[in-house]
C-alpha atoms as a PDB file:
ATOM      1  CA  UNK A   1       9.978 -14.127   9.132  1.00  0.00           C
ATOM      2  CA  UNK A   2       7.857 -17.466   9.971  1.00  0.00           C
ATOM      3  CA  UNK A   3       9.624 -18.951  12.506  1.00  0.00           C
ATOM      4  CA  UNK A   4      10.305 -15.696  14.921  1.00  0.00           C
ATOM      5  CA  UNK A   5       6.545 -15.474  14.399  1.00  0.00           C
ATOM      6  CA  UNK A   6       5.677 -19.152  15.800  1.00  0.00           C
ATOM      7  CA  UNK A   7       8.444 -18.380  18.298  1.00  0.00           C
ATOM      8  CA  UNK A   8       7.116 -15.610  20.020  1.00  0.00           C
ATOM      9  CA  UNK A   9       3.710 -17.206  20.109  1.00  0.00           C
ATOM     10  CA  UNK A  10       5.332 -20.447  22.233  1.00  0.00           C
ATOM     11  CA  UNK A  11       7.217 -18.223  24.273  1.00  0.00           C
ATOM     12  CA  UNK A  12       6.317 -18.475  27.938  1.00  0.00           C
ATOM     13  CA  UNK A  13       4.897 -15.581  29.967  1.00  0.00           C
ATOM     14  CA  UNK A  14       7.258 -13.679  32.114  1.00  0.00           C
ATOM     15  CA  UNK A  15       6.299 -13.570  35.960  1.00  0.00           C
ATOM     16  CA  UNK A  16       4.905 -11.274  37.409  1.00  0.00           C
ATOM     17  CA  UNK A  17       4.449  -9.747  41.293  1.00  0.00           C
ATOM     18  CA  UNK A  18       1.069 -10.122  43.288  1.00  0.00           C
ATOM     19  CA  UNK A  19       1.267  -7.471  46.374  1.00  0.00           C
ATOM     20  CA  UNK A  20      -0.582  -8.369  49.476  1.00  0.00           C
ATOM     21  CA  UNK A  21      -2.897  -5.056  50.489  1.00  0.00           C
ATOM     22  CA  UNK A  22      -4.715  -2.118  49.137  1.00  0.00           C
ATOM     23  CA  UNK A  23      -2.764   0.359  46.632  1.00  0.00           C
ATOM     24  CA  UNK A  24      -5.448   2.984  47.571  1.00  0.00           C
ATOM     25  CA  UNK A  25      -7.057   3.281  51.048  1.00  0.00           C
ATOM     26  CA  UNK A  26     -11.356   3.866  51.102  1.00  0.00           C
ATOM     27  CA  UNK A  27     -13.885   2.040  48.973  1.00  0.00           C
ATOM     28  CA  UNK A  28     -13.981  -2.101  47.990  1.00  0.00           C
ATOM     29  CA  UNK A  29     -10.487  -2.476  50.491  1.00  0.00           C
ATOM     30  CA  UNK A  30      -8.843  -4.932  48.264  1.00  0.00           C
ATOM     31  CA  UNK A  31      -6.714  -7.652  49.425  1.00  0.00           C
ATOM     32  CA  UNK A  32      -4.247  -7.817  46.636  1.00  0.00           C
ATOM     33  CA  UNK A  33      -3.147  -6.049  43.548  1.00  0.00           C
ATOM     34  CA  UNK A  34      -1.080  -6.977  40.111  1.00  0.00           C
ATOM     35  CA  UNK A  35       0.275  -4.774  37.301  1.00  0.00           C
ATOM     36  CA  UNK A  36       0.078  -6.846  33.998  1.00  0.00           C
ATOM     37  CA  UNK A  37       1.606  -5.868  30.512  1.00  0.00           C
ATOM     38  CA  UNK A  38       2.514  -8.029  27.322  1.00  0.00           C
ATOM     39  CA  UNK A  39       3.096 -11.606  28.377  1.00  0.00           C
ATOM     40  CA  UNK A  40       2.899 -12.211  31.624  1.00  0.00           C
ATOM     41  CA  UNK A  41       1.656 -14.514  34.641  1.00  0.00           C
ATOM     42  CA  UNK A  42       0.827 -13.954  38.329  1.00  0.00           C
ATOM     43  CA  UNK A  43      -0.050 -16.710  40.805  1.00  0.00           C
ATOM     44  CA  UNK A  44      -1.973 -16.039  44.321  1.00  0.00           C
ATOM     45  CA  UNK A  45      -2.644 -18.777  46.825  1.00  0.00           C
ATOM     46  CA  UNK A  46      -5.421 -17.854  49.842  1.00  0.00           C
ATOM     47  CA  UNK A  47      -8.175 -18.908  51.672  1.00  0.00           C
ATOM     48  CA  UNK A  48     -12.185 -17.668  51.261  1.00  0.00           C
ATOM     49  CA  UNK A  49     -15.418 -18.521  53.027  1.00  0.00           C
ATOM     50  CA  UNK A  50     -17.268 -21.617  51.453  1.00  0.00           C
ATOM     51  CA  UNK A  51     -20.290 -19.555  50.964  1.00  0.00           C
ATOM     52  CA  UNK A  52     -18.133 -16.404  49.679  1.00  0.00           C
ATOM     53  CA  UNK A  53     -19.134 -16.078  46.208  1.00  0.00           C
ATOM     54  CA  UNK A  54     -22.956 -16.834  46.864  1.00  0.00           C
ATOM     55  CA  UNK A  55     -24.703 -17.818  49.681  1.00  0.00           C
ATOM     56  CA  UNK A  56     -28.647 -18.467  49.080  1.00  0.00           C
ATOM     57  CA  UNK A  57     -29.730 -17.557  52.887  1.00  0.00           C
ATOM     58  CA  UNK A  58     -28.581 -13.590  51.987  1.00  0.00           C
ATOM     59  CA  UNK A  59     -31.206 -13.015  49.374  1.00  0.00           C
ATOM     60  CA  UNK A  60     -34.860 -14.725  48.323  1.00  0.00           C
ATOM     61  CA  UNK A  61     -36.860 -15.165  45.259  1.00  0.00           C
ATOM     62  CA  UNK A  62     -36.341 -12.544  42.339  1.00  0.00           C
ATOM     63  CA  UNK A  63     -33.659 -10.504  44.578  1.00  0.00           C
ATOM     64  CA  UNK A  64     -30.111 -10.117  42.948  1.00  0.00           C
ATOM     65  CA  UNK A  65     -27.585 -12.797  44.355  1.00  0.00           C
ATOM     66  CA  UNK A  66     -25.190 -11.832  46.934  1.00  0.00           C
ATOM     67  CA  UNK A  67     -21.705 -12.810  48.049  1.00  0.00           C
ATOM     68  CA  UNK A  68     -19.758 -11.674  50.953  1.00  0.00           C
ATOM     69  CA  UNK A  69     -17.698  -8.698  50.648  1.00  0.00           C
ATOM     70  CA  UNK A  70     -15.659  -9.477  54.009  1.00  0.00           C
ATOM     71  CA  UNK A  71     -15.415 -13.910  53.264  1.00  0.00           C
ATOM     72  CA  UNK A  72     -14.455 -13.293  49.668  1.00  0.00           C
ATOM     73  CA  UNK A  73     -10.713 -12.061  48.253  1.00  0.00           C
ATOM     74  CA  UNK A  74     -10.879  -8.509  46.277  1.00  0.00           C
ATOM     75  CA  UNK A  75      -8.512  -8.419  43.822  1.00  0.00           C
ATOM     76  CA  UNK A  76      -7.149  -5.000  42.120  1.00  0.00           C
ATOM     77  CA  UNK A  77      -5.412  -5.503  38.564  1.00  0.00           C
ATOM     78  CA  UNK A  78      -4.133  -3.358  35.985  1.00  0.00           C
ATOM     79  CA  UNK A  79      -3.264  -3.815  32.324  1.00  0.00           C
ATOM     80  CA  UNK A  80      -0.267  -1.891  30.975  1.00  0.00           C
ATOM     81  CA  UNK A  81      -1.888  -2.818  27.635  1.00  0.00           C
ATOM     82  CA  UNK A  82      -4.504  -4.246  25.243  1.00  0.00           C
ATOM     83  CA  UNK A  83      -4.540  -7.754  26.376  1.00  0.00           C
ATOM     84  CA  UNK A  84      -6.080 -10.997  26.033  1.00  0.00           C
ATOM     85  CA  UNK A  85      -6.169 -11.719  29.931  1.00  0.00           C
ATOM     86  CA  UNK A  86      -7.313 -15.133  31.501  1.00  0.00           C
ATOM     87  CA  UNK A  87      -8.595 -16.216  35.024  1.00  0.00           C
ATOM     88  CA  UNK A  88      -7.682 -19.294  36.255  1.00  0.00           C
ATOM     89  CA  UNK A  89      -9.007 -20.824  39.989  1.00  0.00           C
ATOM     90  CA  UNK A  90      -8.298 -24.150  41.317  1.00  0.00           C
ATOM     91  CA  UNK A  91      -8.394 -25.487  45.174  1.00  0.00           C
ATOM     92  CA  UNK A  92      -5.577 -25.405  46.550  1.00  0.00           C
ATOM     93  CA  UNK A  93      -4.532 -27.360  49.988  1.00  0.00           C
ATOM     94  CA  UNK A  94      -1.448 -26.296  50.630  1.00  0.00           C
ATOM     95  CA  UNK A  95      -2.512 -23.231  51.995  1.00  0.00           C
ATOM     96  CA  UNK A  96      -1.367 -22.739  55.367  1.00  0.00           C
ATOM     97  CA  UNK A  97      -3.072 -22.350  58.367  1.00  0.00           C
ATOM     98  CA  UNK A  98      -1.183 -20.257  61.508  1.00  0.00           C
ATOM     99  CA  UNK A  99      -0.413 -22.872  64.080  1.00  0.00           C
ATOM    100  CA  UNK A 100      -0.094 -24.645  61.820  1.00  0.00           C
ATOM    101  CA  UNK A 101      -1.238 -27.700  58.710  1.00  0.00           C
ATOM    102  CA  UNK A 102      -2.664 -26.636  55.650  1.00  0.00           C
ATOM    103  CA  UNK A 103      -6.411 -25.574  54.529  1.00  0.00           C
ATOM    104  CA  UNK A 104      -8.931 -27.775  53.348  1.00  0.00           C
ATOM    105  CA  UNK A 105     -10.337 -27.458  49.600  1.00  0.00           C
ATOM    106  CA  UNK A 106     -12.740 -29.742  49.433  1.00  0.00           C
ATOM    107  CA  UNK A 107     -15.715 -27.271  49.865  1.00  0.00           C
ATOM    108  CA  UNK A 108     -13.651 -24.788  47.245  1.00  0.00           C
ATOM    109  CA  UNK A 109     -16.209 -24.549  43.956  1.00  0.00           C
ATOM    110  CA  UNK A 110     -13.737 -21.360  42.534  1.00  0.00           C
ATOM    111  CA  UNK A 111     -16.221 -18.859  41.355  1.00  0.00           C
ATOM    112  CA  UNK A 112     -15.892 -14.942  40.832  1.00  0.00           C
ATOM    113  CA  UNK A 113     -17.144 -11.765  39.359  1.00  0.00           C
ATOM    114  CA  UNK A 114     -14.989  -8.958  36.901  1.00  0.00           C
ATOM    115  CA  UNK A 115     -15.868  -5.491  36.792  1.00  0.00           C
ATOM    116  CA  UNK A 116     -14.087  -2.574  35.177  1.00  0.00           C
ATOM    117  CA  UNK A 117     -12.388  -0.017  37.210  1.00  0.00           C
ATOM    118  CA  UNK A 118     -11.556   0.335  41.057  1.00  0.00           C
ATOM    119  CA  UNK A 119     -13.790   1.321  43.570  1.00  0.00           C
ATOM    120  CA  UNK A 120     -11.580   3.578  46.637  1.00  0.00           C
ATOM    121  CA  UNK A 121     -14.017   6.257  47.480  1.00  0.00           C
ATOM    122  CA  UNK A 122     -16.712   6.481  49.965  1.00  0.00           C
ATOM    123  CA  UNK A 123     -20.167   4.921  49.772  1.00  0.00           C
ATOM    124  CA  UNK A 124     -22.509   6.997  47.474  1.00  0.00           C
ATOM    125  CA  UNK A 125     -24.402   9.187  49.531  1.00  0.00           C
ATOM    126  CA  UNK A 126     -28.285   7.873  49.094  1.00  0.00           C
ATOM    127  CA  UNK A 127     -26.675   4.208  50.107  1.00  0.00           C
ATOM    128  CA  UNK A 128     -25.153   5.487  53.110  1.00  0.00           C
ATOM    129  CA  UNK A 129     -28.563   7.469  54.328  1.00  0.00           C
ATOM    130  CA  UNK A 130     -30.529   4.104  54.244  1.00  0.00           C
ATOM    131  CA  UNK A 131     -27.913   2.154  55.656  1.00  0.00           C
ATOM    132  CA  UNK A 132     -27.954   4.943  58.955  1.00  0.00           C
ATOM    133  CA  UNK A 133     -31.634   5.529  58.785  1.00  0.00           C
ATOM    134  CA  UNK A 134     -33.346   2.372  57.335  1.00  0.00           C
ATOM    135  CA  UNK A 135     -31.390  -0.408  59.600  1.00  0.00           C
ATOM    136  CA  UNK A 136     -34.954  -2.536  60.098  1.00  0.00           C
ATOM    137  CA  UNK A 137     -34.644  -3.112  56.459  1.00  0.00           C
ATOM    138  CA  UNK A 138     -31.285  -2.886  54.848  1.00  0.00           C
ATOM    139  CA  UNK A 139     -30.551  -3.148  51.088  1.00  0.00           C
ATOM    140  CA  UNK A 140     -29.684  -6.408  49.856  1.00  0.00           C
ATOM    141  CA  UNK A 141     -26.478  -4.818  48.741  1.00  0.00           C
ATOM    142  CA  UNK A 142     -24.981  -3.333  51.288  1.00  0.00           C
ATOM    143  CA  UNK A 143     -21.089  -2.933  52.438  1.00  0.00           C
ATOM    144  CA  UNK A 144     -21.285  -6.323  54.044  1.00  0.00           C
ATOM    145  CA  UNK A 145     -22.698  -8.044  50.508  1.00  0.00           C
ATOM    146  CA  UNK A 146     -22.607  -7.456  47.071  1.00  0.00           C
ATOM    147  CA  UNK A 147     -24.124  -8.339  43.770  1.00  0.00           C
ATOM    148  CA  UNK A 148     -22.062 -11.076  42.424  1.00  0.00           C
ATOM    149  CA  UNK A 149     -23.419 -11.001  38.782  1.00  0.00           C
ATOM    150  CA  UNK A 150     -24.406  -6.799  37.538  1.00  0.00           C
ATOM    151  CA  UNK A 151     -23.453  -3.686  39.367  1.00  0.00           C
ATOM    152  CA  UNK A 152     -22.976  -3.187  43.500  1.00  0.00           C
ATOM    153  CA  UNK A 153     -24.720  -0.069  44.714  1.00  0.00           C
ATOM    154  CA  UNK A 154     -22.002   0.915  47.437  1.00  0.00           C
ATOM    155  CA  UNK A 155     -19.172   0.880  44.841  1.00  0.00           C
ATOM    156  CA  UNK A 156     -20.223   3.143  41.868  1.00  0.00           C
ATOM    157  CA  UNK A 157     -17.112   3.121  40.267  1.00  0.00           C
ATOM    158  CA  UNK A 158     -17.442  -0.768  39.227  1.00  0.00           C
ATOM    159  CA  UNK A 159     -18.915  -1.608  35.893  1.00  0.00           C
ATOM    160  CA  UNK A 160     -19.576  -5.087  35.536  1.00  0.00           C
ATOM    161  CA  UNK A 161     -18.331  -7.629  33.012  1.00  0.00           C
ATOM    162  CA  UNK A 162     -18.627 -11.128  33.568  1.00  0.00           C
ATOM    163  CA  UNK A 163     -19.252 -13.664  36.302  1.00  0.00           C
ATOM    164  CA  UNK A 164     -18.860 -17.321  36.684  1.00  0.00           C
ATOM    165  CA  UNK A 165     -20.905 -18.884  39.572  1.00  0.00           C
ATOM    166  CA  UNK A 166     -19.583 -22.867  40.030  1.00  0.00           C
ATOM    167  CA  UNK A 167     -20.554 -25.412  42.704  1.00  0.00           C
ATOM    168  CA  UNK A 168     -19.605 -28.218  40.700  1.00  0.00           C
ATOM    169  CA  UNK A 169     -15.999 -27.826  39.731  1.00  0.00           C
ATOM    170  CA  UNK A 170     -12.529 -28.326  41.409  1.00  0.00           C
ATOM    171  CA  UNK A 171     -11.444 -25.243  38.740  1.00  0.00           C
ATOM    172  CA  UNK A 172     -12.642 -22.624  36.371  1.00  0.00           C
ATOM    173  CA  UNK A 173     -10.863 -21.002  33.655  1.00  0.00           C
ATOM    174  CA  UNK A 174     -12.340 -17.989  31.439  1.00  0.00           C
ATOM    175  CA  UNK A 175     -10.192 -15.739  28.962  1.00  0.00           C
ATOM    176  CA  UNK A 176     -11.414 -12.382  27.325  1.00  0.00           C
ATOM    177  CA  UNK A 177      -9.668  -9.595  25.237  1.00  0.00           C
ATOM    178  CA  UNK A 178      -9.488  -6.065  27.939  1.00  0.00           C
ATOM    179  CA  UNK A 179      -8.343  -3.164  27.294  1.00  0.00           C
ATOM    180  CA  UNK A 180      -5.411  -1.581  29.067  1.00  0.00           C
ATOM    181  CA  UNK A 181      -6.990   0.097  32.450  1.00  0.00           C
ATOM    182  CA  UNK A 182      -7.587  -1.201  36.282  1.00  0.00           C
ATOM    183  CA  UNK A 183     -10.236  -3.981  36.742  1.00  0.00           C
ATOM    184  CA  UNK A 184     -11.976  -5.346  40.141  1.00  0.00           C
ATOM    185  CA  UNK A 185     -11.909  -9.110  40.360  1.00  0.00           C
ATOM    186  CA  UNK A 186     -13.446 -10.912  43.183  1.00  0.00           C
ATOM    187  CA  UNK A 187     -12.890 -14.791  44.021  1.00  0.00           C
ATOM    188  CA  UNK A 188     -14.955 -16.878  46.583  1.00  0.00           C
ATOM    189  CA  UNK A 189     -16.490 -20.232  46.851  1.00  0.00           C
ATOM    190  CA  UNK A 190     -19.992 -20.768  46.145  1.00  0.00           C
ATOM    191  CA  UNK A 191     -20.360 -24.730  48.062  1.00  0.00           C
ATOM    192  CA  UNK A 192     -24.139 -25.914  48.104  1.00  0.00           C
ATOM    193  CA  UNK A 193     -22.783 -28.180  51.433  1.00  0.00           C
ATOM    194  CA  UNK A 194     -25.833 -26.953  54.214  1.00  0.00           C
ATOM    195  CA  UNK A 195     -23.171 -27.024  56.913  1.00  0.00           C
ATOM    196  CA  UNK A 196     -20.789 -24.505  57.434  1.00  0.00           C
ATOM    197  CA  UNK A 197     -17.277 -25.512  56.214  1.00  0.00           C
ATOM    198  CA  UNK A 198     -14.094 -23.994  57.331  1.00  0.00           C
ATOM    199  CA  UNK A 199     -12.317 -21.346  55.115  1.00  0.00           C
ATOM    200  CA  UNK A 200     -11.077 -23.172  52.320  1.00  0.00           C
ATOM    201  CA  UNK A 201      -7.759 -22.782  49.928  1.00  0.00           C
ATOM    202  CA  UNK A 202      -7.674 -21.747  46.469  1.00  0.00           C
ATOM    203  CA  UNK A 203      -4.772 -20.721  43.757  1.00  0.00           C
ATOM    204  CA  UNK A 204      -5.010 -18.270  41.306  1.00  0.00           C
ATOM    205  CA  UNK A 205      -3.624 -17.451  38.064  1.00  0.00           C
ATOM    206  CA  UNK A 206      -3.827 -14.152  35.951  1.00  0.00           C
ATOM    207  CA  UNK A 207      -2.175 -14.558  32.479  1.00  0.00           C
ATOM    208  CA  UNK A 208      -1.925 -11.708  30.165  1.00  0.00           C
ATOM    209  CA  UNK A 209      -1.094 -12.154  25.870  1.00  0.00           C
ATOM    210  CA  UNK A 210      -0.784  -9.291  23.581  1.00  0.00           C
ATOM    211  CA  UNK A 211      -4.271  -9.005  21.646  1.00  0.00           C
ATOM    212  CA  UNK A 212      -3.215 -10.404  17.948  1.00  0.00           C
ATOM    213  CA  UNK A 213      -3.196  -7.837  15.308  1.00  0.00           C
ATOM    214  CA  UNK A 214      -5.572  -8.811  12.364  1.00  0.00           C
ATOM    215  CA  UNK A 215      -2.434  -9.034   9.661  1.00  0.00           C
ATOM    216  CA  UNK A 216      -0.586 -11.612  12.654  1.00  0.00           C
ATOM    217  CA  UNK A 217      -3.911 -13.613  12.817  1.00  0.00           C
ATOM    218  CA  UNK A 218      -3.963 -14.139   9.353  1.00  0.00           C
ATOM    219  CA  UNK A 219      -0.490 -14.812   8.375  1.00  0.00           C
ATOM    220  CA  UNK A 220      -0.460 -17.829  11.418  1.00  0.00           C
ATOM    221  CA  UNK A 221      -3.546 -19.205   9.871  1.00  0.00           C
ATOM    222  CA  UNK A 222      -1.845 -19.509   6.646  1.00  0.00           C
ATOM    223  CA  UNK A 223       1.439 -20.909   7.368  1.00  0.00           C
ATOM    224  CA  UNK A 224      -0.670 -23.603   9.399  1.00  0.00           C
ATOM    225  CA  UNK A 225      -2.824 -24.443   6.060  1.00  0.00           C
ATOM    226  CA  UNK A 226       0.863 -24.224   4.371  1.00  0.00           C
ATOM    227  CA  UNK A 227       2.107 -26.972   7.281  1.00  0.00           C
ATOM    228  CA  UNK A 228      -0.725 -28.726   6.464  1.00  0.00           C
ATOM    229  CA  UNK A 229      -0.577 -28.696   3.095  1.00  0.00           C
ATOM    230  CA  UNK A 230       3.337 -30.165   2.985  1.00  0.00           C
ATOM    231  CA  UNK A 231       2.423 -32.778   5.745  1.00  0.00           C
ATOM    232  CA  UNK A 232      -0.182 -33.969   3.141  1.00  0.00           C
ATOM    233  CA  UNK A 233       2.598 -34.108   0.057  1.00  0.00           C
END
């Protein structure tokens, strides 16, 4: 029973489609979605603003941290099951550009923002009054921004997670145990440069494991004292 054990745990993921495009009209307008199960992978290469992810000139001292919603890539992902489901970004500069060449990266510090469920439906009514009636003095979060760490006001369906703000490293990894359901990722850049860079290139990678059952957990840790233990002899 040991060794199909260890072997499914070294088997690689299966791989899995990313489609370009919304699968429901209204709301966040994503730019790609993925349907994840079991053990799988999906890759997506594309290009975001610099300044996507955060950009310090949209909010000041004590306000909530913005990103923006149009610079930034909305991705929409569901989990068949329970699943321990990791984010991977890293620059990418083989991006194309049309006309041709490739995308620069060198601005690309991957950062992004989870939240629980899809957003599709129309702005919540008290957010759409002020941004008709109070244009001298918009909220911070409006449908041109959003919160990048807690909840975004125009998209009450969204319950935040986790976010990882980074404007020191080429890539970013984080891994945590969901449950099966849709989820709202967003990646951008979040580049301290006080120029404005081009649009730069990323890749990224969703990876999905089956959550371990407690009685799997324990029987791996055991046969890996009992390796131990014969190594030692």
């Amino acid at each position: 029973m040991i060794l199909p054990i260890l072997a499914l745990a070294w088997a690689l993921p299966a791989s899995a489609a990313i489609t370009a495009g919304d699968p429901n009209a209204g709301g966040v307008g994503y730019a790609f979605y993925a349907t994840l199960s079991g053990q799988e992978t999906a890759s997506q290469s594309n290009h975001v603003g610099a300044w996507s992810w955060q950009d310090q000139s949209l909010f000041g001292v004590g306000e909530d941290p913005v990103g923006w919603t149009h610079t930034s890539n909305w991705f929409a992902i569901t989990l068949q099951t329970d699943s321990v489901f990791t984010l991977s970004i890293e620059r990418d500069t083989t991006v194309p550009v049309a006309g041709g060449g490739f995308r620069p990266a060198d601005h690309m510090y991957p950062s992004f923002t989870i939240w629980s469920g899809w957003d599709n439906d129309a702005i919540p009514d008290d957010v759409a009054l002020a941004l008709e009636y109070a244009a001298a003095d918009l909220p911070v979060q409006d449908h041109h921004t959003y919160n990048n760490d807690g909840a975004v006001v125009w998209a009450e369906d969204l319950g935040y997670l986790d976010s990882l703000g980074n404007n020191s490293l080429e890539s970013v990894s984080r891994t945590w145990n969901l449950s099966a359901g849709n989820y709202s990722i967003v990646i951008g850049s979040d580049a301290s440069s006080e120029t404005s860079p081009p649009r730069q290139g990323y890749r990224a990678t969703f990876t999905t494991a089956p959550v371990p059952e407690p009685a799997t957990t324990a029987l791996a840790a055991l046969t890996g004292l009992a390796l131990i233990a014969r190594r030692r002899r």
